[in-house]
Protein backbone atom coordinates (compact mmCIF):
# COMPACT_ATOMS: atom_id res chain seq x y z
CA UNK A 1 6.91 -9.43 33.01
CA UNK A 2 5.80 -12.22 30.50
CA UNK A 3 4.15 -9.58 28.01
CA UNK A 4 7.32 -7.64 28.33
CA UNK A 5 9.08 -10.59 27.15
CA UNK A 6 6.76 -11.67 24.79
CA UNK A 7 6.68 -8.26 22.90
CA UNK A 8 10.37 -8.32 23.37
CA UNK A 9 10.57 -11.48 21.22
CA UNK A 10 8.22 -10.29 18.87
CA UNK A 11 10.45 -7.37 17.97
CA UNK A 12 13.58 -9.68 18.28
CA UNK A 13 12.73 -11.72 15.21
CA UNK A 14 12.09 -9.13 12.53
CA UNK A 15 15.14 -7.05 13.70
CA UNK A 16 17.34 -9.98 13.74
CA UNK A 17 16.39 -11.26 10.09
CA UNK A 18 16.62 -8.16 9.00
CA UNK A 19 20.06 -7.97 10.11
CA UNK A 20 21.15 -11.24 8.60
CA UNK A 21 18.76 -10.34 5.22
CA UNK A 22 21.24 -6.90 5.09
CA UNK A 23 24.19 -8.94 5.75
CA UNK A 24 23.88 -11.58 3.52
CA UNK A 25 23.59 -8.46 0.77
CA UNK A 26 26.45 -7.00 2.18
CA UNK A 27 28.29 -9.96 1.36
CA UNK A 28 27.35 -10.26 -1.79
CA UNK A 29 27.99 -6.94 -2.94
CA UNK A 30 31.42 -7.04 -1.61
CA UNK A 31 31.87 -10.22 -4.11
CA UNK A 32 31.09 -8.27 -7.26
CA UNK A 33 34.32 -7.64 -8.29
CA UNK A 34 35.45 -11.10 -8.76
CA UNK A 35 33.78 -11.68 -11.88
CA UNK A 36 35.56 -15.14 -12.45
CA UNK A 37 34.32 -16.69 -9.46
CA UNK A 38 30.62 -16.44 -10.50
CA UNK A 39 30.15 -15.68 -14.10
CA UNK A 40 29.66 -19.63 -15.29
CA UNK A 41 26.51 -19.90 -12.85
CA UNK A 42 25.42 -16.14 -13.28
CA UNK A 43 24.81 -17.21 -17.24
CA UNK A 44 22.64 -20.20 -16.10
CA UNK A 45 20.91 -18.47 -13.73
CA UNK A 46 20.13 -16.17 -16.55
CA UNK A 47 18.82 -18.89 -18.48
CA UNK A 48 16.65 -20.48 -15.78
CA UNK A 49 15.18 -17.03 -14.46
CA UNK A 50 14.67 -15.47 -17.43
CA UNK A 51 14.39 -17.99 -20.35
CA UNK A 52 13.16 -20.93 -18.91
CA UNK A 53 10.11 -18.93 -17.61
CA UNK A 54 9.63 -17.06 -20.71
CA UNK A 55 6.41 -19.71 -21.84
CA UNK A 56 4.88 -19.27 -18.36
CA UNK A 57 4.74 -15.58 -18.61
CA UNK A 58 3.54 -15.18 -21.91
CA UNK A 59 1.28 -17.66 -21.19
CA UNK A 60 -0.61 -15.77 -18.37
CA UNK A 61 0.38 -12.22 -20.02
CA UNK A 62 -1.97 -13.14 -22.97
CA UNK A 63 -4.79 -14.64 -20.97
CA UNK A 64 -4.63 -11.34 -18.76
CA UNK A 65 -4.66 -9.05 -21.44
CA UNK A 66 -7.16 -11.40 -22.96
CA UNK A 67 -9.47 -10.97 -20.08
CA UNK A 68 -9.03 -7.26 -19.11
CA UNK A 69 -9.95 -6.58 -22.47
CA UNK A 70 -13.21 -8.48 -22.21
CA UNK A 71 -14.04 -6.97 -19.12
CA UNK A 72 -13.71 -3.54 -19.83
CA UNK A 73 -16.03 -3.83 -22.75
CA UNK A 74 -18.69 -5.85 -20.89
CA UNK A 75 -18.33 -2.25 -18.03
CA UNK A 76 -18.45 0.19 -21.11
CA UNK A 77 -21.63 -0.25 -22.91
CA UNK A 78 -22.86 2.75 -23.11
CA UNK A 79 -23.27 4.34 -26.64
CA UNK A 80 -21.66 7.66 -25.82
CA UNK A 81 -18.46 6.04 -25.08
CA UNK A 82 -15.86 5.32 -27.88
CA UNK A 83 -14.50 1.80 -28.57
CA UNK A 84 -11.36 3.26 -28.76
CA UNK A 85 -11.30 3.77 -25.30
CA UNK A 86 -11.17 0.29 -24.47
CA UNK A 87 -7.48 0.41 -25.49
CA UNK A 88 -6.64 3.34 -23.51
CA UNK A 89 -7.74 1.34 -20.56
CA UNK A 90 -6.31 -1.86 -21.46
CA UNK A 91 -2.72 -0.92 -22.58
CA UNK A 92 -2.07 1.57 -19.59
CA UNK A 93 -3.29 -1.92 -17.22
CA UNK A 94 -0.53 -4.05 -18.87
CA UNK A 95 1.90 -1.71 -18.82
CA UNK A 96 1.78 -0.22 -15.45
CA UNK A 97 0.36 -3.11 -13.00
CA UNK A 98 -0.26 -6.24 -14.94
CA UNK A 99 2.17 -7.07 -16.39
CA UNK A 100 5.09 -6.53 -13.99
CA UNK A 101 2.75 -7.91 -10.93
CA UNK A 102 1.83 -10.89 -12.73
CA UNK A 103 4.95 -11.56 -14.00
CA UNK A 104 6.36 -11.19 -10.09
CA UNK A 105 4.27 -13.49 -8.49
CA UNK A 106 4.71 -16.29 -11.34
CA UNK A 107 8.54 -15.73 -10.97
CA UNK A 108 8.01 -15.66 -6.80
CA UNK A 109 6.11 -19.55 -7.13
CA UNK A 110 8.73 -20.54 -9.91
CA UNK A 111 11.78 -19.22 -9.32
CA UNK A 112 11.61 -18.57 -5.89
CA UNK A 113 10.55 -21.43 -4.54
CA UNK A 114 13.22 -23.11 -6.93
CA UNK A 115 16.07 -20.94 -5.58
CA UNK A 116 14.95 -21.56 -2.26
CA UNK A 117 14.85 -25.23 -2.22
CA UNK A 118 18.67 -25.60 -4.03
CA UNK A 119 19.82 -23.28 -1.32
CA UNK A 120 17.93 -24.75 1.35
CA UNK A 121 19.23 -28.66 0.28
CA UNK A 122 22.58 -27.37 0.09
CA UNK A 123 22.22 -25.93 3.34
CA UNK A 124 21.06 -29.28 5.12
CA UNK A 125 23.30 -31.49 3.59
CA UNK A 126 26.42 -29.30 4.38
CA UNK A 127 26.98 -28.67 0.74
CA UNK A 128 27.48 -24.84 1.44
CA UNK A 129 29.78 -26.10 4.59
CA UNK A 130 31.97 -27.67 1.65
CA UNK A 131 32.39 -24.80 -0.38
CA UNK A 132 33.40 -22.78 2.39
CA UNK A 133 35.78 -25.57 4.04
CA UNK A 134 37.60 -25.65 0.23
CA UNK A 135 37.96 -21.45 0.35
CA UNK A 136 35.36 -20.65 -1.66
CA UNK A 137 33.16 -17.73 -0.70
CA UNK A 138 29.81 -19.46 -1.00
CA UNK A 139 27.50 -16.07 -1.03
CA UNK A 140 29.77 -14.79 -4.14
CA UNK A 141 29.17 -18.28 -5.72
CA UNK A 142 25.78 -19.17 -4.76
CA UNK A 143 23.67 -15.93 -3.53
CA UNK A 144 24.90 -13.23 -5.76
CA UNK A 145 24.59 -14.87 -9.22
CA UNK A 146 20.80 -15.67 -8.56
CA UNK A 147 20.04 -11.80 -7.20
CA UNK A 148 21.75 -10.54 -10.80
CA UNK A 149 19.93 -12.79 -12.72
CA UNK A 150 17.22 -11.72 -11.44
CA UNK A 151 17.73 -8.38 -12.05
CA UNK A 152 18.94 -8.42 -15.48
CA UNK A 153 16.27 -10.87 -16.33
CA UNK A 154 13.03 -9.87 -15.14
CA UNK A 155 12.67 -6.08 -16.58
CA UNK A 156 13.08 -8.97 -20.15
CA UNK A 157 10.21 -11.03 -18.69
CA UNK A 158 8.22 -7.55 -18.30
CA UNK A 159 8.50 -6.25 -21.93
CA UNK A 160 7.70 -10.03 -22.98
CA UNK A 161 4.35 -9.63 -21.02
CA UNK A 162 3.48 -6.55 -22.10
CA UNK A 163 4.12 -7.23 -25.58
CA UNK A 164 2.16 -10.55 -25.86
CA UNK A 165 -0.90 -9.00 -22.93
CA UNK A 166 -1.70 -6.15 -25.30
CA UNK A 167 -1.53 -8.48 -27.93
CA UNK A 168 -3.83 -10.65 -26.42
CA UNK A 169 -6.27 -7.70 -25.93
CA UNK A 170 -5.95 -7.06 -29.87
CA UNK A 171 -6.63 -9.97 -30.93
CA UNK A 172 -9.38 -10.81 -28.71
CA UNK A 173 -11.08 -7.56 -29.03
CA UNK A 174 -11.54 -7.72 -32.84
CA UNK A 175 -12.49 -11.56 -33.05
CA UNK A 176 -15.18 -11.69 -30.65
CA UNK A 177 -16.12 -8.59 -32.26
CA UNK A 178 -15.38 -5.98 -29.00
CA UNK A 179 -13.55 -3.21 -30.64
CA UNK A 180 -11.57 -3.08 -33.79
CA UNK A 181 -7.76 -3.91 -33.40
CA UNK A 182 -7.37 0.02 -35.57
CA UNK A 183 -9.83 1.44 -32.90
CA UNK A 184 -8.06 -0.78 -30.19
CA UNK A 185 -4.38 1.44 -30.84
CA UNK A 186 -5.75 4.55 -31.61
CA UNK A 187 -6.85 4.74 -27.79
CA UNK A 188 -3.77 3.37 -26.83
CA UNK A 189 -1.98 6.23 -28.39
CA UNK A 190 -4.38 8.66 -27.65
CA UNK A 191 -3.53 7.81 -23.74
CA UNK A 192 -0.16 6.44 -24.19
CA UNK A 193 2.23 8.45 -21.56
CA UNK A 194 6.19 8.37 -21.88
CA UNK A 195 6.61 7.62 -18.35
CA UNK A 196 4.23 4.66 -18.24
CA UNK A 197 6.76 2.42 -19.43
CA UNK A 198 9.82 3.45 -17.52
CA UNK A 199 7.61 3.20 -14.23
CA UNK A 200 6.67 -0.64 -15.19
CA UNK A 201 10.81 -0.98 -15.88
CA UNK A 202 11.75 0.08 -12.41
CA UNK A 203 9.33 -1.73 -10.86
CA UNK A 204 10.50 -5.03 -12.90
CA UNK A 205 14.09 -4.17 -11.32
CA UNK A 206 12.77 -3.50 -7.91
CA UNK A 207 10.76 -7.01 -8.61
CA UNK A 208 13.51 -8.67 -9.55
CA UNK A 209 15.86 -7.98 -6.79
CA UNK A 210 13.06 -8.92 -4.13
CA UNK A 211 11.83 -11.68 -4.95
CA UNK A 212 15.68 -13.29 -6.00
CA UNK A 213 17.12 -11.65 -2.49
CA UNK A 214 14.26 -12.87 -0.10
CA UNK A 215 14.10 -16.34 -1.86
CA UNK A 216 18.18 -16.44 -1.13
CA UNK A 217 17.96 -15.45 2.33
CA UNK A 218 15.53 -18.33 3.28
CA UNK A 219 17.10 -20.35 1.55
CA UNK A 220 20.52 -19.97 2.49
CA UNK A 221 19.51 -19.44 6.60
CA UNK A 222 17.73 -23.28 6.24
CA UNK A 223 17.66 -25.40 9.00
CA UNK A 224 15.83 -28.56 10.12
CA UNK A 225 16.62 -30.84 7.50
CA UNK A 226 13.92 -31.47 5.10
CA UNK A 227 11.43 -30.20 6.87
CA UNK A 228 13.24 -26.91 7.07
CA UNK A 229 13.55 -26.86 3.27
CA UNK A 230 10.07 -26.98 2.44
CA UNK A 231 9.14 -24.42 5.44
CA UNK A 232 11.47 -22.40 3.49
CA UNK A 233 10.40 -22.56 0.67
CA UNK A 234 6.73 -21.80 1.39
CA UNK A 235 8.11 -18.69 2.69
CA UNK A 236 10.18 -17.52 -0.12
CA UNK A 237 7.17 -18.08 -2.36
CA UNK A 238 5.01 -16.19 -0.01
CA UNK A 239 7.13 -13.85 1.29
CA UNK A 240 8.41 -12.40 -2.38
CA UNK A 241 5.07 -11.82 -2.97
CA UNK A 242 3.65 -10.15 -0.12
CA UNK A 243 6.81 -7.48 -0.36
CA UNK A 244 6.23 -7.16 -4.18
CA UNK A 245 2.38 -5.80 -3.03
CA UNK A 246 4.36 -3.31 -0.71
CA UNK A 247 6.82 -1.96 -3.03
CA UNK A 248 4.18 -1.98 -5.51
CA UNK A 249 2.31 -0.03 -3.29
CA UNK A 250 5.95 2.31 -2.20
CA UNK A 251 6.65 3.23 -5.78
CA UNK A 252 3.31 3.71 -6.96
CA UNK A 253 2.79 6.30 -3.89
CA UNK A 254 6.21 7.98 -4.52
CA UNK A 255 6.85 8.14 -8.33
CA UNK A 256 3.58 8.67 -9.94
């Protein structure tokens, strides 16, 4: 009887936040058509998603691009091998994996954990019980702003880390002498595939909506006080990124 109920509450918990994770999306779709009562924080949520993290990304984007390139020309050393083929392996990294997966799980520590904890404090110090008591519809105002910002912002954050990885790799690979920036694109085109690109967009969108949704629900569903906020917001951080491995993984597997 106890391992029936403790297999009963196992399954409980994951069914039951995925219920209030659906709802709380429910919600906020149903607010999208009252522009007005979001647009002031959707345009600075836009600016702290997207441009406040814009240094970040481009930071690690460069050093990643930087450091694939090395790699790959430390693995192909042998003489029958072009140089130019260090590009076809470099660009295709950036622009399928690296640079939307790195860019995800820089966005899931800053801007997750971020959304979390605003949500979470409002939560514990009734803030969100405010908005409510004065009429306002608190997952229109608060939860669906950060979701489209995080949509609209992080397929920018992708091309951003493409554009500056690859050009990392470039520069890199003809200072320290690894292959020739002219050698460098020529296997980049040579490999380059129309769809490569597209595939890193949709994942950026996919990215974009998990990690802002996830980091929302915890934050909103806080309790505890301040304890509760910072369990919180170790999960949002965590959580968005283990479920941007798994629909990394889901897309991968069904559109390439």
């Amino acid at each position: 009887m106890l391992h029936v109920l403790a297999y009963r509450k196992l399954i409980q918990g994951p069914v039951k936040a995925l219920g209030r994770y659906s709802m709380l999306l429910i919600h906020a779709g149903s607010a999208l058509p009252d522009f007005s009562t979001y647009r002031k924080n959707l345009f600075s949520q836009m600016v702290q998603i997207g441009v406040e993290s814009i240094p970040i990304v481009a930071l690690a984007a460069a050093f990643s691009g930087a450091v694939t390139t090395v790699q790959t020309s430390y693995q192909l050393v042998s003489p029958f091998l072009p140089k130019s083929i260090i590009g076809s392996i470099v660009v295709p990294s950036m622009i399928l994996e690296l640079g939307v997966v790195v860019t995800g799980f820089i966005l899931a520590g800053r801007v997750g954990a971020r959304i979390a904890a605003e949500l979470g404090t409002m939560r514990v110090t009734e803030q969100i019980d405010a908005l409510e008591a004065m009429g306002l519809n608190s997952i229109g105002y608060l939860i669906l702003p950060r979701v489209l910002a995080g949509i609209l912002m992080f397929p920018v954050l992708y091309v951003v880390a493409c554009f500056v990885g690859i050009s990392g790799g470039i520069l890199v690979g003809h200072f320290f002498g690894f292959v020739p920036a002219g050698e460098f694109l020529q296997g980049a085109r040579e490999f380059f595939q129309p769809f490569d690109p597209i595939f890193g967009l949709i994942k950026s969108f996919v990215f974009g909506f998990t990690i802002t949704s996830i980091s929302c629900y915890k934050g909103y569903f806080t309790l505890g006080g301040a304890e509760g906020v910072g369990q919180s917001t170790t999960q949002a951080a965590v959580s968005s990124c283990v479920f941007i491995l798994v629909a990394d993984l889901i897309l991968a597997a069904t559109l390439l």
